[in-house]
Each structure stands twice: as structure tokens, then as C-alpha cells.
C-alpha atoms as a PDB file:
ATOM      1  CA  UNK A   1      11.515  11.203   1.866  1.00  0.00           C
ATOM      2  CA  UNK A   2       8.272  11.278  -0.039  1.00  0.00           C
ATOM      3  CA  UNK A   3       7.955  11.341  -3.563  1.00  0.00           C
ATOM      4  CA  UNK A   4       4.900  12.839  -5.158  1.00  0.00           C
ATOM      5  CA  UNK A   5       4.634  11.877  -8.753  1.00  0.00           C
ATOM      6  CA  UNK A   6       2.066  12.438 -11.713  1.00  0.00           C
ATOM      7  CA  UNK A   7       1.315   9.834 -13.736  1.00  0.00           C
ATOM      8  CA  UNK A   8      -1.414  11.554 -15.521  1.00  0.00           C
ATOM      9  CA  UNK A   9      -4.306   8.905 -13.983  1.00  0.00           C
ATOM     10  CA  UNK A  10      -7.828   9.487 -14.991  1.00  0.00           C
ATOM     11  CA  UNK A  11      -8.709   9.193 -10.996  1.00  0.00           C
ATOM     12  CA  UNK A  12     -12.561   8.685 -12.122  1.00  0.00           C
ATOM     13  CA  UNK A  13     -12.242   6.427 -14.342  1.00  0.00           C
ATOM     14  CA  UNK A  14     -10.205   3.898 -12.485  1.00  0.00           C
ATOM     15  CA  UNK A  15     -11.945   3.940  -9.270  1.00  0.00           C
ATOM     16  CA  UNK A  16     -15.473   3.870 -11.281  1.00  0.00           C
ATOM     17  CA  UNK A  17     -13.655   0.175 -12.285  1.00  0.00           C
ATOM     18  CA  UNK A  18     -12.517  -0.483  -8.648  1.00  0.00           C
ATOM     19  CA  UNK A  19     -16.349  -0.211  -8.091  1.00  0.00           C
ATOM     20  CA  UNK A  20     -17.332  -2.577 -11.242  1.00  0.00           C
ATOM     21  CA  UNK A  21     -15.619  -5.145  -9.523  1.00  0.00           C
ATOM     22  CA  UNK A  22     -17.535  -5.014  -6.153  1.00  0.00           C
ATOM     23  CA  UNK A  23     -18.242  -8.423  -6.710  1.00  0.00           C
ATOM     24  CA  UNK A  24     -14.481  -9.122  -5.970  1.00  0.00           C
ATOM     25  CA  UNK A  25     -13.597  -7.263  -3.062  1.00  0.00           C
ATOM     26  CA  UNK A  26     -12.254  -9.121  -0.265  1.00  0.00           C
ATOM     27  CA  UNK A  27     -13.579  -8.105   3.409  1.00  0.00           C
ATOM     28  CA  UNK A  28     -10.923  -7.203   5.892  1.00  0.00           C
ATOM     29  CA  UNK A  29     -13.487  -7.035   8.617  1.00  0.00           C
ATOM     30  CA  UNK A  30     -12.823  -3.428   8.873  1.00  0.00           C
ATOM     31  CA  UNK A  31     -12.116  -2.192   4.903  1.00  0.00           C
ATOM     32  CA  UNK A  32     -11.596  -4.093   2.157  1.00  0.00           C
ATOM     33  CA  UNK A  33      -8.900  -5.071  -0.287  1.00  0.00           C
ATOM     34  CA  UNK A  34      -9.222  -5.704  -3.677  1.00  0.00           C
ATOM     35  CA  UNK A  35      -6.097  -8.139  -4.566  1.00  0.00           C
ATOM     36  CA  UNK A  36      -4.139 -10.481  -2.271  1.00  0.00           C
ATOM     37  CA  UNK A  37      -1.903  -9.076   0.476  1.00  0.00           C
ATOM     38  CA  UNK A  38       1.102 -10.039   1.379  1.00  0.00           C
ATOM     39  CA  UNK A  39       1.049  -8.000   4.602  1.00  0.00           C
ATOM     40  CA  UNK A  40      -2.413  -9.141   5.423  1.00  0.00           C
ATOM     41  CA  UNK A  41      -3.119 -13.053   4.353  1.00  0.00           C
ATOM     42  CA  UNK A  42      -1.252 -16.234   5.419  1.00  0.00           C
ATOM     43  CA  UNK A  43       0.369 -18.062   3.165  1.00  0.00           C
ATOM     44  CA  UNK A  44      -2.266 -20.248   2.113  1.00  0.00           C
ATOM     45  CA  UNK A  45      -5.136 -17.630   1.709  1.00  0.00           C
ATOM     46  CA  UNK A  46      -2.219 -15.474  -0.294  1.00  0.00           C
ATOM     47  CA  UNK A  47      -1.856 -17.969  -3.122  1.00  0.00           C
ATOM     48  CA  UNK A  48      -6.079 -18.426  -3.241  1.00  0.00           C
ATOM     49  CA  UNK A  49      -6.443 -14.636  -3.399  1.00  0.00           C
ATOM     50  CA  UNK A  50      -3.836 -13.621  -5.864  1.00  0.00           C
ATOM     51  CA  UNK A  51      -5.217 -16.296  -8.083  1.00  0.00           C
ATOM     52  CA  UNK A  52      -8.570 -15.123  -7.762  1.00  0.00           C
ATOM     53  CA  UNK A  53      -7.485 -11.357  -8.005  1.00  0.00           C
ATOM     54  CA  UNK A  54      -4.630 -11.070 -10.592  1.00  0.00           C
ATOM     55  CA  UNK A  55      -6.549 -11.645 -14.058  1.00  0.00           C
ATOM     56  CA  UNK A  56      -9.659  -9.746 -12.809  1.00  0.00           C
ATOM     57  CA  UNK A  57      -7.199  -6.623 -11.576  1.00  0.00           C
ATOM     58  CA  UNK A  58      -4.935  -7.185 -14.898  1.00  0.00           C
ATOM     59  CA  UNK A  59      -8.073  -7.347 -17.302  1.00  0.00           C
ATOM     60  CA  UNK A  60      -9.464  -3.917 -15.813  1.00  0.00           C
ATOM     61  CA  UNK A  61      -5.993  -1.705 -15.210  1.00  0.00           C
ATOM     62  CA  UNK A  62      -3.785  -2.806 -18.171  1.00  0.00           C
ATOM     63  CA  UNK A  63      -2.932   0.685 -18.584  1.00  0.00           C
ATOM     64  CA  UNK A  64      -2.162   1.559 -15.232  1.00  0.00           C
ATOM     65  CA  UNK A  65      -0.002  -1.364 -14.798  1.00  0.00           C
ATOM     66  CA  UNK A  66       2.056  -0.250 -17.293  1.00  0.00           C
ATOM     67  CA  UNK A  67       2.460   3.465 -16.168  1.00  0.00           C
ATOM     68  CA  UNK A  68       4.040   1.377 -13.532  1.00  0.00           C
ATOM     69  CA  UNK A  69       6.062  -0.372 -14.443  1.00  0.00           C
ATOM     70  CA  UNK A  70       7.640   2.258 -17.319  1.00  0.00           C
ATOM     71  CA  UNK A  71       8.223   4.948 -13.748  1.00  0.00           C
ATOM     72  CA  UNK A  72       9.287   1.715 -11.534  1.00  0.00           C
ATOM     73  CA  UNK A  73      11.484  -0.281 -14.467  1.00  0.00           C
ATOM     74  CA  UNK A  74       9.447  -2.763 -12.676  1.00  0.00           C
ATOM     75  CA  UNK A  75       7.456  -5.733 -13.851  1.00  0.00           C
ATOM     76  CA  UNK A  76       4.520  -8.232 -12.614  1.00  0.00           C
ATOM     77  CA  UNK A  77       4.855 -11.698 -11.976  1.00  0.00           C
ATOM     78  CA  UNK A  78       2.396 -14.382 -11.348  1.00  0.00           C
ATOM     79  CA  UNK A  79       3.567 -15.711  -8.518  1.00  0.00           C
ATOM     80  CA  UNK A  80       2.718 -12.975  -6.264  1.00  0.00           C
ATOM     81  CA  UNK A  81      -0.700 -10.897  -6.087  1.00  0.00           C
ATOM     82  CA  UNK A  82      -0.384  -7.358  -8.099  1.00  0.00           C
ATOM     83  CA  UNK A  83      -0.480  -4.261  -7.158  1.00  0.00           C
ATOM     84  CA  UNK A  84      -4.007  -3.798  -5.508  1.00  0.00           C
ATOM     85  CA  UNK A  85      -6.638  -1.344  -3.498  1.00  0.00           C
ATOM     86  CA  UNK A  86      -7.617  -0.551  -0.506  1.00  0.00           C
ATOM     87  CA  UNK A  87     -11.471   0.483   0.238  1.00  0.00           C
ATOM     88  CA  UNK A  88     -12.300   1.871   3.349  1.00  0.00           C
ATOM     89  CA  UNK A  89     -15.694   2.922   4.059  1.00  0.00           C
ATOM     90  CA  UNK A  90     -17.863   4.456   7.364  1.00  0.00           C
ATOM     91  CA  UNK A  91     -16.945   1.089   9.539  1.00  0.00           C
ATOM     92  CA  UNK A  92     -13.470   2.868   9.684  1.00  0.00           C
ATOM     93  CA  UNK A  93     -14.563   6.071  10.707  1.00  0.00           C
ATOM     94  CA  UNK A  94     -12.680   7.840  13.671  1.00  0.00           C
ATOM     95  CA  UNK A  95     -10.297   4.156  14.261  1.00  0.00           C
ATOM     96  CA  UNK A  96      -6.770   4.372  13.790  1.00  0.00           C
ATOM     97  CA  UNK A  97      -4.567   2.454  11.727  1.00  0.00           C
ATOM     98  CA  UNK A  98      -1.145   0.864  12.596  1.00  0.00           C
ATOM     99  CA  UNK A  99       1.854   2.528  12.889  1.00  0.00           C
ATOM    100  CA  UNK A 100       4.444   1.114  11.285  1.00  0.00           C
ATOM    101  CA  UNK A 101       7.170   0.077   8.656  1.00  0.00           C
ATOM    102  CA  UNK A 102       7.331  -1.755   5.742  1.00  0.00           C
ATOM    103  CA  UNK A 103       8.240  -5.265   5.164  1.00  0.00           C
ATOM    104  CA  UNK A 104       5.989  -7.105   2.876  1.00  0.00           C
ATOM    105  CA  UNK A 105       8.642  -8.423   0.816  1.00  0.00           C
ATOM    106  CA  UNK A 106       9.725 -10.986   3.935  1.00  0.00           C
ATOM    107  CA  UNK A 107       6.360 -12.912   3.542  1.00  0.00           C
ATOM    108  CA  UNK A 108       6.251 -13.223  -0.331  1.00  0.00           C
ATOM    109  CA  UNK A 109       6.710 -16.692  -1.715  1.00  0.00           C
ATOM    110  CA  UNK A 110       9.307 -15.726  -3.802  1.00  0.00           C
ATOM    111  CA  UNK A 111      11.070 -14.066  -0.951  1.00  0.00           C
ATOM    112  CA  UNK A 112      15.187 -14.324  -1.559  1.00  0.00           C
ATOM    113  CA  UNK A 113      17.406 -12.898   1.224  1.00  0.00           C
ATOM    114  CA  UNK A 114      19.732 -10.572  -1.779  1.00  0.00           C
ATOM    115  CA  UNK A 115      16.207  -8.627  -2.202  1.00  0.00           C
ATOM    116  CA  UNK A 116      16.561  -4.801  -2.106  1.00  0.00           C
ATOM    117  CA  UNK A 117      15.669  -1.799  -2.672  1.00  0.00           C
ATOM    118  CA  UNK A 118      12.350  -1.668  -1.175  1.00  0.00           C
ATOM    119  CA  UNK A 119       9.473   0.909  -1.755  1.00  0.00           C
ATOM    120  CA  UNK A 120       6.387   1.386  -1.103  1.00  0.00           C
ATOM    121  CA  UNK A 121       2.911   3.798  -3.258  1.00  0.00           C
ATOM    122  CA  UNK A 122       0.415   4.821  -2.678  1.00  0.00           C
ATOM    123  CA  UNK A 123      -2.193   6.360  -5.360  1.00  0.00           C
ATOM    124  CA  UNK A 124      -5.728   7.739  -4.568  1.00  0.00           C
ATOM    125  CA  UNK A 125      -8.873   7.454  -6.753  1.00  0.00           C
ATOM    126  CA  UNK A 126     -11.387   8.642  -4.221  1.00  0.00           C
ATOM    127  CA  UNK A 127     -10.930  11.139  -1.663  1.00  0.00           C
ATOM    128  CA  UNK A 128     -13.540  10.729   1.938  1.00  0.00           C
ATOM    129  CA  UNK A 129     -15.273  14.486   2.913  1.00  0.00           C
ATOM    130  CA  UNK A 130     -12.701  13.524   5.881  1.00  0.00           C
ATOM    131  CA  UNK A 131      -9.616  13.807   3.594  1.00  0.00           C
ATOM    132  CA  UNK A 132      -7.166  11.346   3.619  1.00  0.00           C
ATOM    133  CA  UNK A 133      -3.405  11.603   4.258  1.00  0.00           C
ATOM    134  CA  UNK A 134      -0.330   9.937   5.316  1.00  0.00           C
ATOM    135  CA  UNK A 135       1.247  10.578   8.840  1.00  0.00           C
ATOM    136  CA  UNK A 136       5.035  10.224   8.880  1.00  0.00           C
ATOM    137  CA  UNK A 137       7.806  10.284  11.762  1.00  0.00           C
ATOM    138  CA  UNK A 138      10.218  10.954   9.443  1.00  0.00           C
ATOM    139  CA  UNK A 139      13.074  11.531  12.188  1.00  0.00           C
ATOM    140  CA  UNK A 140      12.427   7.441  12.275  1.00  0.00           C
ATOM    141  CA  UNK A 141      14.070   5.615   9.514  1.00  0.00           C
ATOM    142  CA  UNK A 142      15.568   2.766   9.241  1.00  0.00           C
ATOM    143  CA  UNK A 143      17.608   3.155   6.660  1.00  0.00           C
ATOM    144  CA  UNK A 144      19.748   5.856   8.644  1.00  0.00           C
ATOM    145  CA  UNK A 145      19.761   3.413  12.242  1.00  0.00           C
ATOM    146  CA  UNK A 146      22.496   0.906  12.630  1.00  0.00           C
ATOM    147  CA  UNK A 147      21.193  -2.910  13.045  1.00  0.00           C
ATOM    148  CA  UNK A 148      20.903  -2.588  16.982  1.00  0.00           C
ATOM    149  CA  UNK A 149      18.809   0.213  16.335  1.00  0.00           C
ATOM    150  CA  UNK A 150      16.767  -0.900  13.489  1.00  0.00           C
ATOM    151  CA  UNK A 151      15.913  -4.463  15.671  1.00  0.00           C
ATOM    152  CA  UNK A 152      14.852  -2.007  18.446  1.00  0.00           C
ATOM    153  CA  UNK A 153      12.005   0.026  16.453  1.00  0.00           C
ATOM    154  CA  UNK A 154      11.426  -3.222  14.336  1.00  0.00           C
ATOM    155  CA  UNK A 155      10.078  -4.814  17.782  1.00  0.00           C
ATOM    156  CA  UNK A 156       8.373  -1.969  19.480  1.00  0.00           C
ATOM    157  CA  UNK A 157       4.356  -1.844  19.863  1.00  0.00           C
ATOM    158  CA  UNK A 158       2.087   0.996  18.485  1.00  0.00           C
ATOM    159  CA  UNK A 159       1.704   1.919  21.764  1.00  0.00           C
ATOM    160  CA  UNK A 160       5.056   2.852  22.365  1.00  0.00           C
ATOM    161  CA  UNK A 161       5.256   4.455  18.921  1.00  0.00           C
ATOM    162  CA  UNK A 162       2.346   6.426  20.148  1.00  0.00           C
ATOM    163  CA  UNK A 163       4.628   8.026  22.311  1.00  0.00           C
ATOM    164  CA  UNK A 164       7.096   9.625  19.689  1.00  0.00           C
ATOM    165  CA  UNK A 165       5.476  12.741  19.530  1.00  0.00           C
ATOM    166  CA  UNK A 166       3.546  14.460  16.937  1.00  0.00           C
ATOM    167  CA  UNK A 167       3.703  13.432  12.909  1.00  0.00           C
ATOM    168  CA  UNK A 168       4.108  15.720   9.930  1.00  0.00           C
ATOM    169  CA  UNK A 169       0.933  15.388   7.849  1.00  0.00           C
ATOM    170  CA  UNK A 170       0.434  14.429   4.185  1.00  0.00           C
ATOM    171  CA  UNK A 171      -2.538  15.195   2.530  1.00  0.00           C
ATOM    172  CA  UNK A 172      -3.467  13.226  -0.282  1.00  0.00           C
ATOM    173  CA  UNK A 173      -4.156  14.887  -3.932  1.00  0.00           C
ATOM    174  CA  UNK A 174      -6.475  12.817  -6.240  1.00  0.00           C
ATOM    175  CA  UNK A 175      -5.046  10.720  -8.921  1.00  0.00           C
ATOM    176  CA  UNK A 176      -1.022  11.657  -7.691  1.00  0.00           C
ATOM    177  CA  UNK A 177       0.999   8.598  -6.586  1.00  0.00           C
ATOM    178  CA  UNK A 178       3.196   8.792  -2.857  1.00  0.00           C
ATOM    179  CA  UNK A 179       6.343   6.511  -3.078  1.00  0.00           C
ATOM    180  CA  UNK A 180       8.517   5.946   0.018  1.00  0.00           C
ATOM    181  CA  UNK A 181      11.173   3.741   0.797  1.00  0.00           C
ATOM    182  CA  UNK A 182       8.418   1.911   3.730  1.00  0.00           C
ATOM    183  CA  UNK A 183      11.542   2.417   6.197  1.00  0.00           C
ATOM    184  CA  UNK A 184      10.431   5.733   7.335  1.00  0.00           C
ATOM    185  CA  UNK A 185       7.664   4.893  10.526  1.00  0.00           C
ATOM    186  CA  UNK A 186       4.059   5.893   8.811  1.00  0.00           C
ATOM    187  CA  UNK A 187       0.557   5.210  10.015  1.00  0.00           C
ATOM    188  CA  UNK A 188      -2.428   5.547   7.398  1.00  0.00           C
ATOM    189  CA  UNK A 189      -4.783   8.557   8.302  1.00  0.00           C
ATOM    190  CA  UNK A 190      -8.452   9.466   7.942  1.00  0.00           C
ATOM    191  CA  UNK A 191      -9.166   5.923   7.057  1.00  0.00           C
ATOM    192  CA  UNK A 192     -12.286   5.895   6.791  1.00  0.00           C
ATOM    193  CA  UNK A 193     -15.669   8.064   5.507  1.00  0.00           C
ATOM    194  CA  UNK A 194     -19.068   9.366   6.988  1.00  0.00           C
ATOM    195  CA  UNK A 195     -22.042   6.672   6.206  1.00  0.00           C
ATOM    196  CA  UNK A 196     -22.088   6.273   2.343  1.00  0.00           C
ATOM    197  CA  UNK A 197     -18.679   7.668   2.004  1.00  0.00           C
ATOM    198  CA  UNK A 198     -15.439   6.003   1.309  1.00  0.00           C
ATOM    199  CA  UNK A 199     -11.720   6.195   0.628  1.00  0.00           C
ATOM    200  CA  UNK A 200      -9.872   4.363  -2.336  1.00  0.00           C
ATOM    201  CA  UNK A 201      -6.585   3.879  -3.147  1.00  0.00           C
ATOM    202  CA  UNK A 202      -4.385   1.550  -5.547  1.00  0.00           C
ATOM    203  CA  UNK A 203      -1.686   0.094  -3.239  1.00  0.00           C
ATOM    204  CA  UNK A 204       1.876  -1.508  -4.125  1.00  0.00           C
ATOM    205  CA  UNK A 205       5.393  -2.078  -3.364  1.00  0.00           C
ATOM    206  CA  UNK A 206       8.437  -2.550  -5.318  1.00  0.00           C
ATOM    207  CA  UNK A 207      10.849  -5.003  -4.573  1.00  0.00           C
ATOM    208  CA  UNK A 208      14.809  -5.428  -6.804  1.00  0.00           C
ATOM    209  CA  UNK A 209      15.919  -9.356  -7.233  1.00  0.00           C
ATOM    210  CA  UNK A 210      19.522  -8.686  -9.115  1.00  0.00           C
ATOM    211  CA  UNK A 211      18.547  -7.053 -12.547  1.00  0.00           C
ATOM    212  CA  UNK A 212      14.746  -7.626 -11.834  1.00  0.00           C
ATOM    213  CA  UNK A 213      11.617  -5.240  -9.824  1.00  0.00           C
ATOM    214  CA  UNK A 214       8.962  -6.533  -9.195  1.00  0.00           C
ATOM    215  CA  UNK A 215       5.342  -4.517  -8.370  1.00  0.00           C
ATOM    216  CA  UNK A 216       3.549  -6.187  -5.802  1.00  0.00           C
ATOM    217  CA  UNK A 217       0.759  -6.360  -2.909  1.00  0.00           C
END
């Protein structure tokens, strides 16, 4: 359901570069991203923010790019923003995020409808004193629903989701990477730090077109 991989990341060191490039962070109102989203911007502000992002976020993680793309078979492409971060500090502390799946790949420009294969990572660099974690409803996946089903939960509110009952917990380990299929329902937890605190993480998906992945945000 969740796969927790290795990649032997020097956790410091990349999120002392995430910092570096404070200049470039993109407010979100509520956290910031660092990259273009596809999940967050419209089109328009995509295409500006990828541009912006990519050579800055290319330039400073080379290396982690490509311990992606060797574990994914996966490769970057211009057209669409790279693999990114998340940065949420105190102005997220005690809110909750969305619950929800995964679909990012239906608003990329390159979107094609023979995509597959969908997943989803998450890798973190800097760990709150409020911990961070994933909350899964893992009971809730798509990928075992029939269509009628899947449209049902696809349309649903958080509020309703609310309702499912209690989640199984994931705490976080610095520097490991959490991959998922995005089909299973998830909400992000302990978002957010005490004042002068934060929470970092590199952010991605993975996306098949015929003999081709792409890593994406």
C-alpha cells in the first residue's frame, strides 16, 4: 500500500538548499511550494511557475533527480514543472489538510487519456517538533472499486470523508521516500510547526505514457 524506500539522501544537505533558495519559494497563502503544481496552479500560472522553477530546482538537486529517476525508470521533461517541495511553517499549525486522492496527471499539459500507472512520493528533509505523517483510509482505494464506485468517492466532500472513521497513521522518517499509488484516500498530517518551526518535504508523482515515466509536480 505504502512503500518506504531508502535512497540514501543526505536529508541536511538538501533541505539546507531548499532554504538557499528562499528567494524562490512560491506562497500558497498557507505554506509554500517550491516548483509549479499541477494540483495547485491554473493553467496559465503552471507554465509561468515551472519556467521560473525548473532550472533553479534542476541546478540545485541534480543528484537527487537522478536517484529518481534510476528507482522510478522515470525521466523529466520540460514541459511540466519537476518534482518539487512543500514548506509548511507555524501559519499551518493545528489546520487540517484535504482529504483526498490523487489526480494531478488530468491537469498536466501534456495530459493523454492512455496515461497510467500513477504514483505518488513523498520524501522529508525536515521533520516539525509536531512530527509529521501521512493519514491513510486504506480500506478506500480506487483501484479495487468498480467505475460506479470510484465516480462516487471521486465526488464526495471532505466532510463526508470526515465521516469514514478513524485513519491508520504514518509517521514520517527523515530522508526515507513514501510512494503510493495516490488511489488510496490520504490526507497530509501535522502540517505545520510551532513559531520558527517548519516541515519540508520534496514532493512528486510519476506518471507512464507507453514506454515513457515521467516525474512530475
Amino acid at each position: 500500500m505504502i512503500e518506504v524506500v531508502d535512497l540514501n539522501i543526505d536529508y541536511e544537505s538538501e533541505c539546507q538548499k531548499v532554504f538557499d533558495n528562499k528567494d524562490k519559494w512560491i506562497d500558497r497563502y498557507m505554506f509554500y511550494t517550491f516548483g509549479g503544481s499541477s494540483y495547485i496552479d491554473n493553467k496559465e500560472d503552471y507554465r509561468i511557475n515551472l519556467q521560473k522553477s525548473n532550472r533553479f530546482l534542476f541546478k540545485s538537486f541534480s543528484n537527487l533527480y537522478k536517484k529518481l529517476a534510476d528507482y522510478f525508470g522515470a525521466e523529466l521533461n520540460d514541459s511540466i514543472a519537476y518534482p518539487g517541495f512543500h514548506i509548511f511553517d507555524e501559519r499551518c499549525h493545528n489546520t487540517s489538510a484535504s482529504i483526498h486522492f490523487d489526480s494531478p496527471y488530468l491537469k498536466l499539459p501534456i495530459y493523454k487519456t492512455t496515461f497510467s500507472n500513477p504514483q505518488s512520493f513523498t520524501i522529508l528533509l525536515k521533520k516539525p517538533f509536531t512530527g509529521a505523517g501521512l493519514n491513510i483510509w486504506d480500506e478506500i482505494d480506487l483501484n479495487n472499486m468498480p467505475p460506479s464506485r470510484k465516480r462516487e468517492y471521486m465526488l464526495v466532500q471532505d466532510k463526508a470523508l470526515a465521516n469514514l472513521g478513524p485513519p491508520k497513521y504514518i509517521e514520517y522518517e527523515l530522508g526515507k521516500m513514501y510512494v503510493h499509488s495516490g488511489h488510496v484516500l490520504h490526507q497530509i498530517c501535522n502540517t505545520g510547526g510551532l513559531k520558527g518551526d517548519c516541515r519540508i518535504t520534496m514532493q512528486g508523482h510519476i506518471i507512464q505514457d507507453g514506454n515513457k515515466k515521467y516525474m512530475y509536480f
